[in-house]
N, C-alpha and C. Protein backbone atom coordinates (compact mmCIF):
# COMPACT_ATOMS: atom_id res chain seq x y z
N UNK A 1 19.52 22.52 12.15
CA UNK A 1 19.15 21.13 12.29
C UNK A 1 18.98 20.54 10.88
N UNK A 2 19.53 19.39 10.74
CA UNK A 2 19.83 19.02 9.23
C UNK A 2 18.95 17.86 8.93
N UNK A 3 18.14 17.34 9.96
CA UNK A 3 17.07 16.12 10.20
C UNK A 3 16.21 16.23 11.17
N UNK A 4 15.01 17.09 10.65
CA UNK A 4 14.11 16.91 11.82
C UNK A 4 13.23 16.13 12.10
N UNK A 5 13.06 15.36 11.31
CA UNK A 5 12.68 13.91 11.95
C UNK A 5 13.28 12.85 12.65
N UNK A 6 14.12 13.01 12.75
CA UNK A 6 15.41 12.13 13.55
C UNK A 6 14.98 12.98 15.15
N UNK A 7 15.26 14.45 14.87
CA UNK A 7 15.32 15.39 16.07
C UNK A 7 13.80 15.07 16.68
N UNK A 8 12.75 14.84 16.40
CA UNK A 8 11.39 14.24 16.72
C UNK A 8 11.55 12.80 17.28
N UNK A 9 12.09 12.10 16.78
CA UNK A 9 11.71 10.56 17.30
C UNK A 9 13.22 10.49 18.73
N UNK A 10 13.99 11.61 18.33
CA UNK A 10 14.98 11.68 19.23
C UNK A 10 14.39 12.24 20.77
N UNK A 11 13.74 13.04 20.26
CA UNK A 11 12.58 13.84 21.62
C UNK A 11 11.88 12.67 22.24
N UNK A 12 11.12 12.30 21.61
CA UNK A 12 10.03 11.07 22.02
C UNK A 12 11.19 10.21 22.81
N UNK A 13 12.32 9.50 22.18
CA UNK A 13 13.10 8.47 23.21
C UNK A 13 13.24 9.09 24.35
N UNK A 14 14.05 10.08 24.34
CA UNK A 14 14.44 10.53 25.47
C UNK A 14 13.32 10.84 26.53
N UNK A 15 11.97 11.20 26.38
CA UNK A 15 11.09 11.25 27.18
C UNK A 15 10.25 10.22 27.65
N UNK A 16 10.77 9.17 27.04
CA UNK A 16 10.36 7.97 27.16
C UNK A 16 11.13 7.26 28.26
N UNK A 17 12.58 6.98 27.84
CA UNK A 17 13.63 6.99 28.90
C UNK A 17 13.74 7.63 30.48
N UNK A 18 12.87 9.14 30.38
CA UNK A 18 13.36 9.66 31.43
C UNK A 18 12.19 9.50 32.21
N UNK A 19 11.25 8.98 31.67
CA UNK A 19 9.41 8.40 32.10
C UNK A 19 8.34 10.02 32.41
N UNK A 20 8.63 11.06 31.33
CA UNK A 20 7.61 12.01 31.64
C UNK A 20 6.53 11.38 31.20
N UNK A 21 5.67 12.16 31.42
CA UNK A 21 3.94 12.02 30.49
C UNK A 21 3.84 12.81 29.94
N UNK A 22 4.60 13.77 29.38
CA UNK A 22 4.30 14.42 28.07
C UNK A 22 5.86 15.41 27.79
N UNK A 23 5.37 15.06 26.33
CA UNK A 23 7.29 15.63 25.40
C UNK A 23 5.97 17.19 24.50
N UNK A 24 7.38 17.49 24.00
CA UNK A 24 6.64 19.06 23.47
C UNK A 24 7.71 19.14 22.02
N UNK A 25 7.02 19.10 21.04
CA UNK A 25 8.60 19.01 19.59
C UNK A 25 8.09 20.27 18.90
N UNK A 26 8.65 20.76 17.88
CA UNK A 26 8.37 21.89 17.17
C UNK A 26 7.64 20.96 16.36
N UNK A 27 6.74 21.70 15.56
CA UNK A 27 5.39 21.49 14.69
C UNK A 27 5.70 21.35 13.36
N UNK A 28 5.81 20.44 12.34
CA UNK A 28 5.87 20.65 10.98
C UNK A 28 4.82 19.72 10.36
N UNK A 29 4.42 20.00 9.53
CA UNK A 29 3.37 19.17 8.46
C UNK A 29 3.36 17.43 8.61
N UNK A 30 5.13 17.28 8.22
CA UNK A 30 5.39 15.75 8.52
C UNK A 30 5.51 15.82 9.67
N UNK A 31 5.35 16.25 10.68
CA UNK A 31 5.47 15.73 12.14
C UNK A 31 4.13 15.35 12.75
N UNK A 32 3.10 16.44 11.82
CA UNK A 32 1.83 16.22 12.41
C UNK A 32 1.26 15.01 11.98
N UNK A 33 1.66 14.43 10.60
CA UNK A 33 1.34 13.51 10.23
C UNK A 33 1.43 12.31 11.10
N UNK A 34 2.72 12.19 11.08
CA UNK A 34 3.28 10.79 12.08
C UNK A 34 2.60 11.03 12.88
N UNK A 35 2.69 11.98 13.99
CA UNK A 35 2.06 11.83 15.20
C UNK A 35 0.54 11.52 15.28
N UNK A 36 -0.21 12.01 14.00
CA UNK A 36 -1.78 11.38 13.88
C UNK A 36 -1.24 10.09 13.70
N UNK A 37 -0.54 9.30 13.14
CA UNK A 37 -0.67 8.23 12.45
C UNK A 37 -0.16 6.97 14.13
N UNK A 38 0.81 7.40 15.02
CA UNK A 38 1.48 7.24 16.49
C UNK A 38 -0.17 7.07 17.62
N UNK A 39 -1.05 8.36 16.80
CA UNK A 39 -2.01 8.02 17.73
C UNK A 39 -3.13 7.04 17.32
N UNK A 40 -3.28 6.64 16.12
CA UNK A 40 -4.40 6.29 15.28
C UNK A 40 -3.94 4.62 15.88
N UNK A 41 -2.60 4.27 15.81
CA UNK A 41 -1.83 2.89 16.46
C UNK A 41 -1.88 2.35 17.21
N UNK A 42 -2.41 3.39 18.55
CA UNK A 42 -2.25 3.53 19.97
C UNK A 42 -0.61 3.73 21.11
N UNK A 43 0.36 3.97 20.14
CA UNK A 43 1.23 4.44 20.41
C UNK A 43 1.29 5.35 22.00
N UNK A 44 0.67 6.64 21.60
CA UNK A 44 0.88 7.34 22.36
C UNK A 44 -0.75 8.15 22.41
N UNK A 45 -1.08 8.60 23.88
CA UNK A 45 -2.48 8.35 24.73
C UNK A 45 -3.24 9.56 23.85
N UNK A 46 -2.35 10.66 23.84
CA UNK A 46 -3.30 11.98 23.05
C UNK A 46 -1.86 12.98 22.51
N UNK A 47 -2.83 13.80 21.80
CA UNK A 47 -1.72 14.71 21.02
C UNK A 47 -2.62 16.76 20.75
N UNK A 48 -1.83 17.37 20.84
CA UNK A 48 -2.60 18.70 20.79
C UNK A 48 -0.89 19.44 20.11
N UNK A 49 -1.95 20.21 18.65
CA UNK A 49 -1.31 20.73 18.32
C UNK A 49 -1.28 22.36 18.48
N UNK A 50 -0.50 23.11 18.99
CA UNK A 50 -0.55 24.48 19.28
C UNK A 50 0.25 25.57 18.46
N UNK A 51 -0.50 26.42 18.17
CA UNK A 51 -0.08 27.25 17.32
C UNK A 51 0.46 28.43 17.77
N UNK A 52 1.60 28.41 18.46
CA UNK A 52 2.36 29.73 18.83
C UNK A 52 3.77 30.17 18.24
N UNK A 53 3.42 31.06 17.74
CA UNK A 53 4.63 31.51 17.30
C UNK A 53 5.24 31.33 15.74
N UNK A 54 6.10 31.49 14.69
CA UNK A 54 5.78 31.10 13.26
C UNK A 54 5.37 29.26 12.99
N UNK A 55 6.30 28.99 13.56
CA UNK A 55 6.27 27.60 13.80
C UNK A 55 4.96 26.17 14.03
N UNK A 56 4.92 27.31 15.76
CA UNK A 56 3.88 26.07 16.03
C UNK A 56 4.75 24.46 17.11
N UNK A 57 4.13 24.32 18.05
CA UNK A 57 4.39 23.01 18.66
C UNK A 57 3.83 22.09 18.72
N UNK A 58 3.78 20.90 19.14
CA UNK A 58 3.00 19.73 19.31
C UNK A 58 3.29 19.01 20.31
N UNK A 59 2.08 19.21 21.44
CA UNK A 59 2.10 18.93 22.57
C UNK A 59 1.90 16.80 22.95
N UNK A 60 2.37 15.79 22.93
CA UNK A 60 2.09 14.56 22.69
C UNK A 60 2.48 13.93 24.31
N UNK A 61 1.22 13.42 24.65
CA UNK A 61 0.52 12.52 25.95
C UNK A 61 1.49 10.90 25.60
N UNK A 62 2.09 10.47 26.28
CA UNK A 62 3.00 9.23 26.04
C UNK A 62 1.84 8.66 27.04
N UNK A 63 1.87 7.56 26.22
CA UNK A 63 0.84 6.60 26.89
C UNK A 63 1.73 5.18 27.74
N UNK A 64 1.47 5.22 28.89
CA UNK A 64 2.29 4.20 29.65
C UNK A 64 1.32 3.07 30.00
N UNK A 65 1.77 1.74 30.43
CA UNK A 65 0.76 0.78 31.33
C UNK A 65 0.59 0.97 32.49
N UNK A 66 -0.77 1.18 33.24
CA UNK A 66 -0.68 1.39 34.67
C UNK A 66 -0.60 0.70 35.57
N UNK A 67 -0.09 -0.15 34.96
CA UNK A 67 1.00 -1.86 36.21
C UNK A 67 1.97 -1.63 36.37
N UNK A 68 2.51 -1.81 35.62
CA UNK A 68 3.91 -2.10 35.34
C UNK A 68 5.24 -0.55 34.76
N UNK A 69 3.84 0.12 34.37
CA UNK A 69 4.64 1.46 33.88
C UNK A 69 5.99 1.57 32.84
N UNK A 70 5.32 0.57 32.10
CA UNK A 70 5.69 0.45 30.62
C UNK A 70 5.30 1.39 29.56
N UNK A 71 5.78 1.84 28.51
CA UNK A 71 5.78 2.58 27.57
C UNK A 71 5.29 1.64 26.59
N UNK A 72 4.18 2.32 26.28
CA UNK A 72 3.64 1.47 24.19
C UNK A 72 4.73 1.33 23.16
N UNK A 73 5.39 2.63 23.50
CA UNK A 73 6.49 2.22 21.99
C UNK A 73 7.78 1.87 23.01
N UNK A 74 8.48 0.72 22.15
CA UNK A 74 9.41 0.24 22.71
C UNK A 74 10.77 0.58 22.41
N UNK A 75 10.67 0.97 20.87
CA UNK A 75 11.81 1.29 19.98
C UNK A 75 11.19 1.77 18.87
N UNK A 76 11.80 3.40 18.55
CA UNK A 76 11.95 4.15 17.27
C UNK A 76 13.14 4.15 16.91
N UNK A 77 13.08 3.74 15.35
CA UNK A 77 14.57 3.56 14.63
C UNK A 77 14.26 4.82 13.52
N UNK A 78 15.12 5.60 13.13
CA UNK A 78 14.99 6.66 12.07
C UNK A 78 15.81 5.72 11.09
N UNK A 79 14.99 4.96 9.57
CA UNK A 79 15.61 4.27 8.57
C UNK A 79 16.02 4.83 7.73
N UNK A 80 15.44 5.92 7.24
CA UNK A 80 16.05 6.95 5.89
C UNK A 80 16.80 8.32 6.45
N UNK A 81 17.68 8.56 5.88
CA UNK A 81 18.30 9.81 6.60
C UNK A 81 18.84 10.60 5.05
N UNK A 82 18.95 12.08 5.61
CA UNK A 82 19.33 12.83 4.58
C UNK A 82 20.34 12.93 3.72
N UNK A 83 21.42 12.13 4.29
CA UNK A 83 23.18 11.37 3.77
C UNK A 83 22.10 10.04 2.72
N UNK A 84 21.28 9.25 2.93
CA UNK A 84 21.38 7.87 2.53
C UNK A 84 19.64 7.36 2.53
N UNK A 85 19.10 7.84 1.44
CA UNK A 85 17.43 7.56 1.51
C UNK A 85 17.48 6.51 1.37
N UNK A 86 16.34 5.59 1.79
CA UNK A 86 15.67 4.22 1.71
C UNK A 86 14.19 4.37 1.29
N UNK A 87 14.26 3.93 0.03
CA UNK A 87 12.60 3.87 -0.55
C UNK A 87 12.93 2.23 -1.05
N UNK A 88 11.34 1.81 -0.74
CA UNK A 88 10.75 0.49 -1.22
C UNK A 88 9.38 0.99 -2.38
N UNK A 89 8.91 -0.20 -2.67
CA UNK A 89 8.14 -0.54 -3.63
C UNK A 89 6.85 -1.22 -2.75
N UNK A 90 5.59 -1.52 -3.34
CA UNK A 90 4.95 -1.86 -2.47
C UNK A 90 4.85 -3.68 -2.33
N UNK A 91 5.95 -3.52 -3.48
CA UNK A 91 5.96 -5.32 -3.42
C UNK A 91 7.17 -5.61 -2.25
N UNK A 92 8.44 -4.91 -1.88
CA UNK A 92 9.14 -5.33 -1.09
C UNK A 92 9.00 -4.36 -0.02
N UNK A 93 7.67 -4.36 0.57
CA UNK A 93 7.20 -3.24 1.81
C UNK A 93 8.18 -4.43 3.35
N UNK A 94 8.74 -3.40 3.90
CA UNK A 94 9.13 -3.66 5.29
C UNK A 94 8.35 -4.36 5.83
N UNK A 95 8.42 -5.40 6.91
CA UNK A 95 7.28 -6.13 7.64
C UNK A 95 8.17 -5.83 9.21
N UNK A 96 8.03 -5.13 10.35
CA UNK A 96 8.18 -4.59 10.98
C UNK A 96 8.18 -5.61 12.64
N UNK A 97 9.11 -6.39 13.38
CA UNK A 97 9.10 -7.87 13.91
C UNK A 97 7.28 -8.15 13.65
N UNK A 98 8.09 -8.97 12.41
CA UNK A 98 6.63 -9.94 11.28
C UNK A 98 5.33 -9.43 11.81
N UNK A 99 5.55 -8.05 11.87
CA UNK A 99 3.79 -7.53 11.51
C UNK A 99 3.60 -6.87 13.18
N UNK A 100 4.05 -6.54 14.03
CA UNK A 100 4.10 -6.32 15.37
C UNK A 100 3.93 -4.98 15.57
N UNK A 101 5.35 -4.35 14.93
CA UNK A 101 5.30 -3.07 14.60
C UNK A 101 4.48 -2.24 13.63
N UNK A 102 4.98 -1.11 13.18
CA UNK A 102 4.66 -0.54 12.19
C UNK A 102 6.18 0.24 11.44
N UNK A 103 6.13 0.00 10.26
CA UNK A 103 6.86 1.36 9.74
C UNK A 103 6.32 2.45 8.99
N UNK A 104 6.42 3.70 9.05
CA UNK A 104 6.00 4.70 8.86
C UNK A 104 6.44 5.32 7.09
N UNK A 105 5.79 5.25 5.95
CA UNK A 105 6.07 5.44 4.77
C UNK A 105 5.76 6.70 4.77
N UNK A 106 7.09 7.75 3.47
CA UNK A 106 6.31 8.82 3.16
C UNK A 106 5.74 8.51 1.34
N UNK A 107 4.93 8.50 1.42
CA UNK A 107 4.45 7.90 -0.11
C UNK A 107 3.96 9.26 -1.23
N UNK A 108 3.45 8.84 -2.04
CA UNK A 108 2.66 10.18 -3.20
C UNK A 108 2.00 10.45 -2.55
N UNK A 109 0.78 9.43 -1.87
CA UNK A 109 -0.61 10.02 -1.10
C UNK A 109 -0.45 10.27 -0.37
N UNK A 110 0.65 10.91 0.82
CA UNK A 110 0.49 11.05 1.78
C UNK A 110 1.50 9.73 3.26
N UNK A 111 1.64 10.27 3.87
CA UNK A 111 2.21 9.56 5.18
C UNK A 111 1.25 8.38 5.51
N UNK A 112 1.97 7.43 5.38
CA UNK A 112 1.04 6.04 6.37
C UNK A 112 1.68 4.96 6.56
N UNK A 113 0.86 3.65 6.95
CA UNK A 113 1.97 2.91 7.88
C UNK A 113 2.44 1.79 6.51
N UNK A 114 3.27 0.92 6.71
CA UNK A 114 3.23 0.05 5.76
C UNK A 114 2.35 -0.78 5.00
N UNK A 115 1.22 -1.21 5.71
CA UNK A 115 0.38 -1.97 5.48
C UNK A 115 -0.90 -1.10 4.66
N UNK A 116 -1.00 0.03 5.13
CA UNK A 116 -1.47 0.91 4.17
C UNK A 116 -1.34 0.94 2.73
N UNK A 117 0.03 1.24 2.63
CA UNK A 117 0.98 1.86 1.44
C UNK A 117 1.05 0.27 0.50
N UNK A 118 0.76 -0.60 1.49
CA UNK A 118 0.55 -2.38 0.54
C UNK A 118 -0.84 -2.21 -0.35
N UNK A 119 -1.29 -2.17 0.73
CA UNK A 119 -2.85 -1.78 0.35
C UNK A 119 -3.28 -1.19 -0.90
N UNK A 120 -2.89 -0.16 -0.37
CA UNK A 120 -2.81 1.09 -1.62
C UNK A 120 -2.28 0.97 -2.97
N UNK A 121 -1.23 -0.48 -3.02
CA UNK A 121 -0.04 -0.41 -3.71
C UNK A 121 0.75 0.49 -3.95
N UNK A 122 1.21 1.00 -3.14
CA UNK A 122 1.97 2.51 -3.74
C UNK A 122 3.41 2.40 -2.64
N UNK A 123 4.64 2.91 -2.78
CA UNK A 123 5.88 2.77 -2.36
C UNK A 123 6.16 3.77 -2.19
N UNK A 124 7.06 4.17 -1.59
CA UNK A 124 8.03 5.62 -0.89
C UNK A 124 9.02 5.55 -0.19
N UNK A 125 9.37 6.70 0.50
CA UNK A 125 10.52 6.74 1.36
C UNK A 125 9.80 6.30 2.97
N UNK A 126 11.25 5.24 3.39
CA UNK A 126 10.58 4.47 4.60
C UNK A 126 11.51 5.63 5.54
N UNK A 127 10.23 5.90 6.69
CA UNK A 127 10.82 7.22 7.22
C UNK A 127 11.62 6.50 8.78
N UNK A 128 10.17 5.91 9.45
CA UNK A 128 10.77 4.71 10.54
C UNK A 128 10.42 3.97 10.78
N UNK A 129 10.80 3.50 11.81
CA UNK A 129 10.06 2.17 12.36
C UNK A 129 9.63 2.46 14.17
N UNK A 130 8.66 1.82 14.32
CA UNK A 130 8.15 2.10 15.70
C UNK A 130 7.70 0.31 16.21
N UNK A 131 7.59 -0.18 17.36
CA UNK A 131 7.14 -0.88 17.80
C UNK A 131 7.31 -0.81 18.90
């Protein structure tokens, strides 16, 4: 696998699409990140990370509406890819439909959302976008 963050937000659509209540991805450092950062948003309802095997999985609760049975996230776009990085500055930070969304930075300090990384002033590689 030559992008596993692509292969992560690729999991999440598809379980989104097919309407489970819960997806299962292999476990990495940046995955755990996003996914704290997915729940901190309200993205998605809960998350448990499990440690089996060298790896490790991450078990993530998709949070739906109980009307209508809508999904919180509507669309994940993977913006930087391993062919063609995309890094900003914190002066030309992404604004995500004008502030709705979020996009997901990997910065010096650490993984966070755009508005963070403004904050912070600090710039990185824009990993995605979620709304």
């Amino acid at each position: 696998m030559t992008d596993p963050i692509a292969d992560y937000l690729t999991r999440l659509r598809n379980a989104i699409s097919a309407n489970h209540r819960t997806v299962e991805v292999p476990a990495s450092n940046l995955k755990k990140e996003i996914t704290k950062i997915l729940f901190e948003k309200g993205y998605i309802l809960n998350y448990k990370f499990v440690s089996d095997g060298p790896q490790g999985t991450i078990k993530i609760a998709l949070k739906y509406d109980s009307v209508n049975k809508v999904n919180a996230i509507k669309k994940l776009i993977r913006v930087s890819s391993p062919g063609m990085r995309k890094y900003t500055g914190y002066k030309d930070m992404p604004r995500v439909i004008n502030g709705l969304g979020i996009a997901i930075i990997s910065t010096s300090r650490g993984v966070m959302t755009n508005k963070e990384a403004s904050d912070l002033k600090v710039g990185g590689e824009v990993l995605c976008y979620v709304y």
